[in-house]
C-alpha atoms as a PDB file:
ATOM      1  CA  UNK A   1      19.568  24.040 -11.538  1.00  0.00           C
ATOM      2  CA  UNK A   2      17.272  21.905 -13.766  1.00  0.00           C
ATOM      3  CA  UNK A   3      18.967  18.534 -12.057  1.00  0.00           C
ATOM      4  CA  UNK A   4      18.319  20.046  -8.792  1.00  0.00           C
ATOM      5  CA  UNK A   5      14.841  20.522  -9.126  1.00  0.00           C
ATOM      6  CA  UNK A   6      14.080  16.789 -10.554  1.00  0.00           C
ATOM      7  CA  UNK A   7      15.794  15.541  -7.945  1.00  0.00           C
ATOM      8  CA  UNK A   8      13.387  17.847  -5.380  1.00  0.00           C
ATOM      9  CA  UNK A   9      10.757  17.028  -7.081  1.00  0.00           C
ATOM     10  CA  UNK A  10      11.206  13.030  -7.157  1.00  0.00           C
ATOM     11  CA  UNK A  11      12.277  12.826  -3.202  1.00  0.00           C
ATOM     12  CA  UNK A  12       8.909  14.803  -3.011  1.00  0.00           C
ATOM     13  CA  UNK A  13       6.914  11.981  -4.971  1.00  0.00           C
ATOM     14  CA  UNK A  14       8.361   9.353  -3.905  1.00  0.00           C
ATOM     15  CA  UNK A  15       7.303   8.358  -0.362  1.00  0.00           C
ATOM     16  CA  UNK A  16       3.404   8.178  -1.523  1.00  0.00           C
ATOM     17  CA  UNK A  17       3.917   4.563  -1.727  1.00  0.00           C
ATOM     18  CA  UNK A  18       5.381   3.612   1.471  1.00  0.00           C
ATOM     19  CA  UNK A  19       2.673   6.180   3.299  1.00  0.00           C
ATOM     20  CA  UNK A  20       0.094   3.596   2.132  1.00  0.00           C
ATOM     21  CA  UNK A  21       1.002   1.240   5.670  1.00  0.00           C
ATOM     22  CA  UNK A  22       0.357   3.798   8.110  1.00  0.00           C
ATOM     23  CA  UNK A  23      -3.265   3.351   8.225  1.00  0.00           C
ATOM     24  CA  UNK A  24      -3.009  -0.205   8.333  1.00  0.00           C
ATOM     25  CA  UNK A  25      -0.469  -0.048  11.138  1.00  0.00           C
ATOM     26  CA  UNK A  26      -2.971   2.429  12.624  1.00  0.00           C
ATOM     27  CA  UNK A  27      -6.083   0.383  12.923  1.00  0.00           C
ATOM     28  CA  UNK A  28      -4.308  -3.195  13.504  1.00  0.00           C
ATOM     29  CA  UNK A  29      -3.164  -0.763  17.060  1.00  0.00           C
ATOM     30  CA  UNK A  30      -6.619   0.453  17.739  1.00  0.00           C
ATOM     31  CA  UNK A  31      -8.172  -3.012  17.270  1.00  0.00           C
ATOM     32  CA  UNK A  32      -5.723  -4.673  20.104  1.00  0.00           C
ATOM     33  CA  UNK A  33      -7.689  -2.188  22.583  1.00  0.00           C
ATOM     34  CA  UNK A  34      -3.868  -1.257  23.679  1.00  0.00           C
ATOM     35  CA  UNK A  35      -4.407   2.548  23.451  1.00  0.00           C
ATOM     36  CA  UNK A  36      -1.124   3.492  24.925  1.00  0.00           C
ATOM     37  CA  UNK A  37       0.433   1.809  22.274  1.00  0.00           C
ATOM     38  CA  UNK A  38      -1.633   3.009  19.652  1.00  0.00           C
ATOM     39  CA  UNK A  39      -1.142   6.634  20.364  1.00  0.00           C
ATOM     40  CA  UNK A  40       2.741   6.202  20.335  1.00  0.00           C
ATOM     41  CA  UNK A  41       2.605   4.741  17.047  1.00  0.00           C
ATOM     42  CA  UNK A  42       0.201   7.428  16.098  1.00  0.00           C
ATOM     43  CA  UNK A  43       3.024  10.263  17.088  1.00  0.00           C
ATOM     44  CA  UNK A  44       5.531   8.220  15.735  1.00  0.00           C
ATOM     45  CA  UNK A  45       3.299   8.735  12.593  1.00  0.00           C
ATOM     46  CA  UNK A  46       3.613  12.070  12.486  1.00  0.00           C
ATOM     47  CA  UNK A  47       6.516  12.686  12.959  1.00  0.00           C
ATOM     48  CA  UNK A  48       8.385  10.655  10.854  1.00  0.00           C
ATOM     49  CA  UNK A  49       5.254  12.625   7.664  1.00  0.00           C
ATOM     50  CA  UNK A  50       6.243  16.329   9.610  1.00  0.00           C
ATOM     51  CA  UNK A  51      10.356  16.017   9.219  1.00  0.00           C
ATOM     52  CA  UNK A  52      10.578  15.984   5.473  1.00  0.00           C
ATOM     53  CA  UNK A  53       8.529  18.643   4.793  1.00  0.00           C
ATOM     54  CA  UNK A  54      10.682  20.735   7.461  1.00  0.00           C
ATOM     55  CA  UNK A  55      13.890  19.910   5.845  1.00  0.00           C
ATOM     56  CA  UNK A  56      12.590  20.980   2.439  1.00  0.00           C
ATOM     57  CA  UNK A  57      11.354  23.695   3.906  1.00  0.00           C
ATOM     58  CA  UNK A  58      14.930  24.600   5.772  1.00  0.00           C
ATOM     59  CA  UNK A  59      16.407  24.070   1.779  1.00  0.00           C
ATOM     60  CA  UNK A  60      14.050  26.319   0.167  1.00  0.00           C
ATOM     61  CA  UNK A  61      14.943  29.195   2.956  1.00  0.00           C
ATOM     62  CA  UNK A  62      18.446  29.071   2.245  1.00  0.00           C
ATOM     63  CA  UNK A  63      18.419  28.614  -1.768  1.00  0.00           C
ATOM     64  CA  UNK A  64      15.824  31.629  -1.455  1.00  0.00           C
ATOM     65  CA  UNK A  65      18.389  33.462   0.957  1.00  0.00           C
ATOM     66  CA  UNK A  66      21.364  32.708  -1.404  1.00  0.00           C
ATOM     67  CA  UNK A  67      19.340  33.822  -4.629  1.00  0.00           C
ATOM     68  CA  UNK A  68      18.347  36.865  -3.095  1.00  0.00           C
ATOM     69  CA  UNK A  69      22.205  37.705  -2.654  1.00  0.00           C
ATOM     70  CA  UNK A  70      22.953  37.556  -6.368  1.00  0.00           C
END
């Protein structure tokens, strides 16, 4: 359980460093004047930040579920 919850917790950690580029990604977009393109990337953005924290979310529901059958 111990090895599980490193592990958790360093996949957590972890992507702080490569999050650092998204903002420069964001305002070498907005300073083309392409705003189309900027907005995609923008999206792109979040979506890519929103699916980790719904797949640790979906792994938390069912270790809760399966803890709560013991």
């Amino acid at each position: 359980m111990n090895r599980i919850l490193l592990i958790i917790i360093v996949i957590l950690l972890s992507p702080q460093v490569g999050a650092a580029q998204c903002a420069m990604c964001r305002a070498v977009l907005e300073s083309d004047g392409n705003a189309a393109a900027a907005e995609g990337i923008n999206n792109g953005i979040v979506y890519l930040m929103a699916i980790p924290y719904i797949l640790v979310g979906v792994v938390f529901y069912f270790v809760y579920k399966q803890m709560k059958k013991s």
